[in-house]
N, C-alpha and C. Protein backbone atom coordinates (compact mmCIF):
# COMPACT_ATOMS: atom_id res chain seq x y z
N UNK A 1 97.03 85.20 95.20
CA UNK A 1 96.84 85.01 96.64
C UNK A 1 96.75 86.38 97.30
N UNK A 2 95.75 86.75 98.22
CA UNK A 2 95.79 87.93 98.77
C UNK A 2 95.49 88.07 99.89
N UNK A 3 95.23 87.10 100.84
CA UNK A 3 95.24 87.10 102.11
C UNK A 3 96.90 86.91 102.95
N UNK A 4 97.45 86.56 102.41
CA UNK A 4 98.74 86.16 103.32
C UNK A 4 100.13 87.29 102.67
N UNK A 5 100.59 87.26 103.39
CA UNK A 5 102.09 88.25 103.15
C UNK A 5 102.82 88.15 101.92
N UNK A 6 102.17 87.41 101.18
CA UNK A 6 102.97 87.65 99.74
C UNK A 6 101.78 87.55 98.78
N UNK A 7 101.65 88.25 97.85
CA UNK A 7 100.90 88.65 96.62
C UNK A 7 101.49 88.16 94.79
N UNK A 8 100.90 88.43 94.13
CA UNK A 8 101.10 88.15 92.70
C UNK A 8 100.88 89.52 92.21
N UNK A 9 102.00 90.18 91.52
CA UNK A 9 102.15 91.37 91.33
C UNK A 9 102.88 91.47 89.50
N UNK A 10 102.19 91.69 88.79
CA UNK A 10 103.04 91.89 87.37
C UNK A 10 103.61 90.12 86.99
N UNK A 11 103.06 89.11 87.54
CA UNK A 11 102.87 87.50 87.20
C UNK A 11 104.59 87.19 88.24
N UNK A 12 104.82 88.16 88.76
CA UNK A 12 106.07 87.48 90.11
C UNK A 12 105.36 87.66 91.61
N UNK A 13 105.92 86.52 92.25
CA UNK A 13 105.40 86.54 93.84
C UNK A 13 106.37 87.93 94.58
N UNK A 14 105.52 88.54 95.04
CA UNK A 14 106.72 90.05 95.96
C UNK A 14 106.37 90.04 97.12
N UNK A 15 106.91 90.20 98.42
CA UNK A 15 106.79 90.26 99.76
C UNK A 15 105.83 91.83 99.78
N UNK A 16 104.61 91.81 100.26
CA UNK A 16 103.80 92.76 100.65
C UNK A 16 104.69 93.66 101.35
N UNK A 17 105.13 95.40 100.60
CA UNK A 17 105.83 96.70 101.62
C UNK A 17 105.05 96.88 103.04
N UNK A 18 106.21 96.36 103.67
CA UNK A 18 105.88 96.64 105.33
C UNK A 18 106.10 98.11 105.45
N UNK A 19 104.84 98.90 105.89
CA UNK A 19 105.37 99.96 106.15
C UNK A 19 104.76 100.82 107.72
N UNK A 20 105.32 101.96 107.86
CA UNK A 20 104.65 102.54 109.24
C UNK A 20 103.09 102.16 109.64
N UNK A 21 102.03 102.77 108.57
CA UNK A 21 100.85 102.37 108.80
C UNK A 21 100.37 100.64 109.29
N UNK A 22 100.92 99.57 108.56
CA UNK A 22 100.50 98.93 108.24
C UNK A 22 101.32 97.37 109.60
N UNK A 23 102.73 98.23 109.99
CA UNK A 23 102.54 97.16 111.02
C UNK A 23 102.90 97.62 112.25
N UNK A 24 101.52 98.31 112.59
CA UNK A 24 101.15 98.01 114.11
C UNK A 24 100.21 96.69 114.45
N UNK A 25 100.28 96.65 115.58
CA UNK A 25 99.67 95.05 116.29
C UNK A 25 98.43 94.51 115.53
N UNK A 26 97.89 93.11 114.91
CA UNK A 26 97.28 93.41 114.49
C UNK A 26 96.59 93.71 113.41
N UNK A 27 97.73 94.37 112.69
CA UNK A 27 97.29 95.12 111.23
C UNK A 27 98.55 94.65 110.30
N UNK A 28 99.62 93.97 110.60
CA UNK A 28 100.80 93.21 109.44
C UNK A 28 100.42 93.16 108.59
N UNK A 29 99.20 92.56 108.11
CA UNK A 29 99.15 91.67 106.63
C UNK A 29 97.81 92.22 106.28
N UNK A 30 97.50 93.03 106.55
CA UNK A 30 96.36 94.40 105.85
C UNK A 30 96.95 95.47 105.02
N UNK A 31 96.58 95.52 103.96
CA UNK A 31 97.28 96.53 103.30
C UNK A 31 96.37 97.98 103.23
N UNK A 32 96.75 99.19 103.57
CA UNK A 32 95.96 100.21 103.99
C UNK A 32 95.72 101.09 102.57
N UNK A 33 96.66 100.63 102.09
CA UNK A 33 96.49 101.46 100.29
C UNK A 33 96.11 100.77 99.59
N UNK A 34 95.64 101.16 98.31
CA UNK A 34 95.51 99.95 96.91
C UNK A 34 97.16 99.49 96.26
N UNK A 35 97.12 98.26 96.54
CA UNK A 35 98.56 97.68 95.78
C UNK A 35 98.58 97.72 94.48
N UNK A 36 97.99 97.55 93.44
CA UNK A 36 98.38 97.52 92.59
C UNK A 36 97.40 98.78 91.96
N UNK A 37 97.65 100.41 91.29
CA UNK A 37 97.05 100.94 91.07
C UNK A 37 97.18 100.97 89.86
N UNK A 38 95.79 101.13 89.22
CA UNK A 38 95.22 101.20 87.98
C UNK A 38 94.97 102.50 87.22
N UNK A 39 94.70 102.17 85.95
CA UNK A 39 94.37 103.51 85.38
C UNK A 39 93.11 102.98 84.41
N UNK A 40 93.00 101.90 84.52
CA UNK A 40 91.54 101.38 83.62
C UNK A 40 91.69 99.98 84.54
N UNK A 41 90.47 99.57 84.45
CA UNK A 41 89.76 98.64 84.98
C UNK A 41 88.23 98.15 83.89
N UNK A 42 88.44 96.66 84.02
CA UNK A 42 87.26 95.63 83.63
C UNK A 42 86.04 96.18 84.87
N UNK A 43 84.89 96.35 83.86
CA UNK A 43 83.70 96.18 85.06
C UNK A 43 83.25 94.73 85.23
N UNK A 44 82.82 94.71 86.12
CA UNK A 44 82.37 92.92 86.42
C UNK A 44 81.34 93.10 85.69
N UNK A 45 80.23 93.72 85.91
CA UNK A 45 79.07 93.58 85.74
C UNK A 45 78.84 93.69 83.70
N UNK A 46 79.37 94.99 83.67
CA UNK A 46 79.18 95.10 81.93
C UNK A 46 80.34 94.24 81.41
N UNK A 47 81.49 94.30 81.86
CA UNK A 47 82.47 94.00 80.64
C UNK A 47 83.36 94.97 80.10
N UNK A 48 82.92 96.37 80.10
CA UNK A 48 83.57 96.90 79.70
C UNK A 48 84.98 97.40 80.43
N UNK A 49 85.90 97.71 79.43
CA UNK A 49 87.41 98.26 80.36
C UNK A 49 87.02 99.55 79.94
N UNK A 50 87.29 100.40 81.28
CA UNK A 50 86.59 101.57 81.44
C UNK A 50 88.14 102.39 82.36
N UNK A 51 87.99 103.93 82.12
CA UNK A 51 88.81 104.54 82.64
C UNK A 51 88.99 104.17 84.14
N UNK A 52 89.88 104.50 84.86
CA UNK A 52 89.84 103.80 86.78
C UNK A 52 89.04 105.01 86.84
N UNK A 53 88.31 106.26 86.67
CA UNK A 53 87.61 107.33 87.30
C UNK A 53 86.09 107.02 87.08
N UNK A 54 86.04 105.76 86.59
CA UNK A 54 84.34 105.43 86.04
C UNK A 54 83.99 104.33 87.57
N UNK A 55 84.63 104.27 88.36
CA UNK A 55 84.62 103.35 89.49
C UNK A 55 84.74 103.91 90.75
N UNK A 56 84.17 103.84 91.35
CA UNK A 56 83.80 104.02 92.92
C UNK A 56 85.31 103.81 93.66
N UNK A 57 85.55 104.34 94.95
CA UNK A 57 86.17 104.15 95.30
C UNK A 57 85.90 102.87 96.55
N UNK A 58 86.49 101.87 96.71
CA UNK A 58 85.92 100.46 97.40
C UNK A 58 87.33 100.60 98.15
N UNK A 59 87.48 100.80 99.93
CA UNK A 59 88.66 100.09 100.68
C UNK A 59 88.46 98.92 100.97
N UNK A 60 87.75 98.03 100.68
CA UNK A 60 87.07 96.34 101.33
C UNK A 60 88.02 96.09 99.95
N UNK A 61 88.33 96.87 98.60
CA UNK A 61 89.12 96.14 97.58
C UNK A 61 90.15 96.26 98.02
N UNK A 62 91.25 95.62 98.45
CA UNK A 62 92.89 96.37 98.45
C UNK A 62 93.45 96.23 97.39
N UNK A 63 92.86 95.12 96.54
CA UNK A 63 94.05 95.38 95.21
C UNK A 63 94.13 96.71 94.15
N UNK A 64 92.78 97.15 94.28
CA UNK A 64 92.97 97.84 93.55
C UNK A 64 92.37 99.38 94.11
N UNK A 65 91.57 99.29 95.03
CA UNK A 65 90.75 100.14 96.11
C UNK A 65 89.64 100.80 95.14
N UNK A 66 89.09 100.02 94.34
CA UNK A 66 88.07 100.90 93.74
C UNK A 66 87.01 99.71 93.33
N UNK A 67 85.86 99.87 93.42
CA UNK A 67 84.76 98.89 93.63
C UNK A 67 84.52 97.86 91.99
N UNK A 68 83.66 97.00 92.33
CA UNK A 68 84.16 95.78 90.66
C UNK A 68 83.60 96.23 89.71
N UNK A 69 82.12 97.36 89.67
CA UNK A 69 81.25 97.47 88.94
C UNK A 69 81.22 99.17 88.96
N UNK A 70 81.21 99.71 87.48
CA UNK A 70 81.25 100.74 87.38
C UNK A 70 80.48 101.61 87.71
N UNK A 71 80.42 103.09 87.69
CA UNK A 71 79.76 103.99 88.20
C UNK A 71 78.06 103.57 87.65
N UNK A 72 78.12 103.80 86.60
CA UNK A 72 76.72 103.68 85.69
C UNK A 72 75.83 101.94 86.37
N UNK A 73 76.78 100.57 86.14
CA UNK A 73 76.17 99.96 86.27
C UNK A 73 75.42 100.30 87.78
N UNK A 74 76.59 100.83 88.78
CA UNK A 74 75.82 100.57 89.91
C UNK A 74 74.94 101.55 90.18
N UNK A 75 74.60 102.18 89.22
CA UNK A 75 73.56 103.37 89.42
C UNK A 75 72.26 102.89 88.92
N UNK A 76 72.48 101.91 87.62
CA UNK A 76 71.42 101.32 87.46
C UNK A 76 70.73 100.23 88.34
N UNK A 77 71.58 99.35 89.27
CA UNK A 77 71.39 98.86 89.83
C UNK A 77 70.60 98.91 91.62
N UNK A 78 71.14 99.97 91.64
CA UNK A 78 70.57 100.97 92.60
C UNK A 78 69.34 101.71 92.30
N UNK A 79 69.03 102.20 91.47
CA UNK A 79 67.93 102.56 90.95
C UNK A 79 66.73 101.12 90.61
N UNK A 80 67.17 100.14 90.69
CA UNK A 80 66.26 98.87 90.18
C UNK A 80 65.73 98.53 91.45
N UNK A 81 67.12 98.46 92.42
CA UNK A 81 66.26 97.65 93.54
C UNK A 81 65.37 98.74 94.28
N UNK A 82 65.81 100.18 94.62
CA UNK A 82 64.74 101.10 94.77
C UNK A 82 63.47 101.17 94.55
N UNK A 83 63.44 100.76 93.07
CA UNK A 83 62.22 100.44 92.44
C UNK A 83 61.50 99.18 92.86
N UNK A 84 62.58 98.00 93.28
CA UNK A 84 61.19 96.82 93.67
C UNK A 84 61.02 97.06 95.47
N UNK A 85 61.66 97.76 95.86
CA UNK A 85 61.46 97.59 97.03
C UNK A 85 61.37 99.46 97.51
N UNK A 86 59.80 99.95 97.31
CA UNK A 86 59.76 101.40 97.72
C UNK A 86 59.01 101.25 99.15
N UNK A 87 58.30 100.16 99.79
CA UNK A 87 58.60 100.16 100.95
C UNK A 87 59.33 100.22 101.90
N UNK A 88 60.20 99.55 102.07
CA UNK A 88 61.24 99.32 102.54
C UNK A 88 61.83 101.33 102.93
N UNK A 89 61.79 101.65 101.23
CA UNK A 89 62.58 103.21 101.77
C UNK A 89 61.94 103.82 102.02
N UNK A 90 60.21 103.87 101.82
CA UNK A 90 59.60 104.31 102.90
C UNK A 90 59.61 104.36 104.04
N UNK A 91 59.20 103.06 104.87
CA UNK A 91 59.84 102.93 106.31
C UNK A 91 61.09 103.77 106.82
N UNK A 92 62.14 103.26 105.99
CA UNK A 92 62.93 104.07 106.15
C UNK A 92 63.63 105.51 106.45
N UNK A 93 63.31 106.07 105.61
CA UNK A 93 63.27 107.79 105.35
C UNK A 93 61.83 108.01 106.84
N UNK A 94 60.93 107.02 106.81
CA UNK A 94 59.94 107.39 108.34
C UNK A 94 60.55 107.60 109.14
N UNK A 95 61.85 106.29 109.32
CA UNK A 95 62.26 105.98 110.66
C UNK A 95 63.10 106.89 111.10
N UNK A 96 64.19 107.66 109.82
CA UNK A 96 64.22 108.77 110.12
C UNK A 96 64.11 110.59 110.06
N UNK A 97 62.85 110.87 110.07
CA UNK A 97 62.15 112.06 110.24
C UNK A 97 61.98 111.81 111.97
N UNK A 98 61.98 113.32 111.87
CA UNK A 98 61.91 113.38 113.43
C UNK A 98 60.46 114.15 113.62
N UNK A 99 59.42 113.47 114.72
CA UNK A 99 58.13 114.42 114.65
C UNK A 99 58.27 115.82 115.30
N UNK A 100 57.50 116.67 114.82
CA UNK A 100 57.57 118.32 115.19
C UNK A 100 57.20 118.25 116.53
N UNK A 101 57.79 119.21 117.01
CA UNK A 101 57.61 119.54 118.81
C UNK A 101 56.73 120.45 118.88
N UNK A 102 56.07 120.89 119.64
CA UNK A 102 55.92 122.01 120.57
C UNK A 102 56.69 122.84 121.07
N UNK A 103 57.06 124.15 120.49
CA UNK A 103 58.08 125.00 121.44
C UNK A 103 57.35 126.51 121.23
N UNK A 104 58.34 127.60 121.53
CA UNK A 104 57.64 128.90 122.11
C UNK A 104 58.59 129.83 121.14
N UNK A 105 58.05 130.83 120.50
CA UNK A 105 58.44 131.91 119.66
C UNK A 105 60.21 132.58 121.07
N UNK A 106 60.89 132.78 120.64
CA UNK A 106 61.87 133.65 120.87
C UNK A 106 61.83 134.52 120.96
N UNK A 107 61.05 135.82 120.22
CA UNK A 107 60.44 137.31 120.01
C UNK A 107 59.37 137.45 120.66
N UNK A 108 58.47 136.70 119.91
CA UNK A 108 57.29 136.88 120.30
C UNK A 108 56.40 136.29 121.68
N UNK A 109 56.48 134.72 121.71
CA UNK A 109 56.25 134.21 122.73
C UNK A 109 55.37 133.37 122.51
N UNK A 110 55.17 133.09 121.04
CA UNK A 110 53.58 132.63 120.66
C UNK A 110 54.15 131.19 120.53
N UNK A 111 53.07 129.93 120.50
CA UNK A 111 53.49 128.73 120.51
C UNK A 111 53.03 128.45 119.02
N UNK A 112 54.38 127.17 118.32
CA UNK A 112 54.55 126.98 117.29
C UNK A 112 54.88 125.76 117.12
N UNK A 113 54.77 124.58 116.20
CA UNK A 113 55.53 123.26 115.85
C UNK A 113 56.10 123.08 115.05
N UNK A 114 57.78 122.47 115.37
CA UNK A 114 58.60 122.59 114.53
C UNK A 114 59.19 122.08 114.76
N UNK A 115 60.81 121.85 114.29
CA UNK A 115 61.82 120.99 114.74
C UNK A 115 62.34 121.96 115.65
N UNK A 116 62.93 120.89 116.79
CA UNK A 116 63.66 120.99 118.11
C UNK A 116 64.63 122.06 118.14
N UNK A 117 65.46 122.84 117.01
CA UNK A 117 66.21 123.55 117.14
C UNK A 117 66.00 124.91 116.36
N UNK A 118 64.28 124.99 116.20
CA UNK A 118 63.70 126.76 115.80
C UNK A 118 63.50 126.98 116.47
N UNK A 119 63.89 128.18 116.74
CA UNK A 119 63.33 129.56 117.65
C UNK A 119 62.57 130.24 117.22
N UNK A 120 62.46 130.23 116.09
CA UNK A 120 61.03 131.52 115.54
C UNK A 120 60.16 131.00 114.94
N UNK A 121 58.74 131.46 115.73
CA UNK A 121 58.03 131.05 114.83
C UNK A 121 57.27 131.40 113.19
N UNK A 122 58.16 132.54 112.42
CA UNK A 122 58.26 132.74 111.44
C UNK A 122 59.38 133.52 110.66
N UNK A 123 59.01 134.10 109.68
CA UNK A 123 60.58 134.44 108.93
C UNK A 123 60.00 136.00 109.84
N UNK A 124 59.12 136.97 109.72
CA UNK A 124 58.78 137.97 110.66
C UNK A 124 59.50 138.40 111.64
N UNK A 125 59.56 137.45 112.48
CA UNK A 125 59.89 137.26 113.86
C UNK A 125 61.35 137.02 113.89
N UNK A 126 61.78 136.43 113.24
CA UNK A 126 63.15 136.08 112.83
C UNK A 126 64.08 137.07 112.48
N UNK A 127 63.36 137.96 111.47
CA UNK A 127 64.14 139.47 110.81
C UNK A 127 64.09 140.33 112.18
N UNK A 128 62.94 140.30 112.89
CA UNK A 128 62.46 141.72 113.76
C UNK A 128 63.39 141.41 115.05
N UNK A 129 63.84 140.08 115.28
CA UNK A 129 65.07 139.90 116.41
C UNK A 129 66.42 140.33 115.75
N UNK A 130 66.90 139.64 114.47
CA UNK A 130 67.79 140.28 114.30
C UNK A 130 68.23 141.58 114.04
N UNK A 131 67.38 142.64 113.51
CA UNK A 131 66.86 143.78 113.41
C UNK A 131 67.44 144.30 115.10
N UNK A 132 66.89 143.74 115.76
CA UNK A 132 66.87 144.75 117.69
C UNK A 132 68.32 144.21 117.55
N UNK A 133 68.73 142.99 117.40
CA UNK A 133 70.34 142.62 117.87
C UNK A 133 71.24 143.71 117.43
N UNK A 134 70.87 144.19 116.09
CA UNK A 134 72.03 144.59 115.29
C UNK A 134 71.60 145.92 115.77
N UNK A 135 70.59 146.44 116.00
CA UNK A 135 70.91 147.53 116.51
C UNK A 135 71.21 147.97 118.19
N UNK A 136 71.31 146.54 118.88
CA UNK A 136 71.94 146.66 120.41
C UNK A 136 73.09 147.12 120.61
N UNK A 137 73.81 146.38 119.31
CA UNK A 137 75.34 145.95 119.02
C UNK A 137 75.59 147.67 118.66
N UNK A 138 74.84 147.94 118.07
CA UNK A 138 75.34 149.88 117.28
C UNK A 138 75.41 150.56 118.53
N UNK A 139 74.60 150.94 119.16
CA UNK A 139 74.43 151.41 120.25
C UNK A 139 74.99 151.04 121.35
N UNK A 140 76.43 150.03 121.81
CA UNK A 140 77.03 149.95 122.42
C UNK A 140 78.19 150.22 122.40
């Protein structure tokens, strides 16, 4: 049972540790750590009992706070659906790129397109400001 204030822990029922974190208003019967921590874990997906460091870390798990399916499976798995669906992360990765602006050289004055937060419109221009800075700074 793992929704309500008492758990199955080592095959005995134990009253869930009330502690500072865990009961403010609200939050009683949420457990903020993994209760029962592991050092190997079953993968769902393969089967195999695998070290606890071959597993993701999952807080939606509380029993154990580390996700059902091991590192590898879910890499393969991730990599599959990528593969049937490369639209999708197309769109995606579109939706976020940001289009190049219009803005004005810093040094020079010349107009350039780029993202919103260059000032120069080349590496040139870039050295030959810092170049005058550093030598403002000497000379003061």
């Amino acid at each position: 049972m793992k929704g309500g204030p008492y758990q199955v822990c080592d095959g005995t029922w134990k009253l869930r540790p009330l502690t500072a974190k865990n009961t403010a208003r609200g939050t009683r019967n949420q457990v903020t750590e993994p209760h029962y921590p592991t050092t190997e874990k079953h993968c769902v997906r393969c089967g195999q009992l695998l070290p606890a460091a071959e597993f993701r870390p999952n807080r939606a798990n509380t029993w154990t706070g580390l996700d059902s399916w091991c590192r590898g499976c879910r890499n393969e798995r991730t990599r599959q659906w990528r593969a049937e669906n490369p639209d999708y992360i197309a769109a995606y990765n579109a939706s976020r790129r940001r289009a190049p602006v219009r803005l004005v050289c810093a040094e020079c004055s010349g107009r350039f397109e780029g993202r919103p937060n260059k000032k120069y419109c080349s590496r040139k221009c870039k050295s030959r400001n810092f170049e005058r800075r550093r030598w403002a700074r000497r000379g003061a």
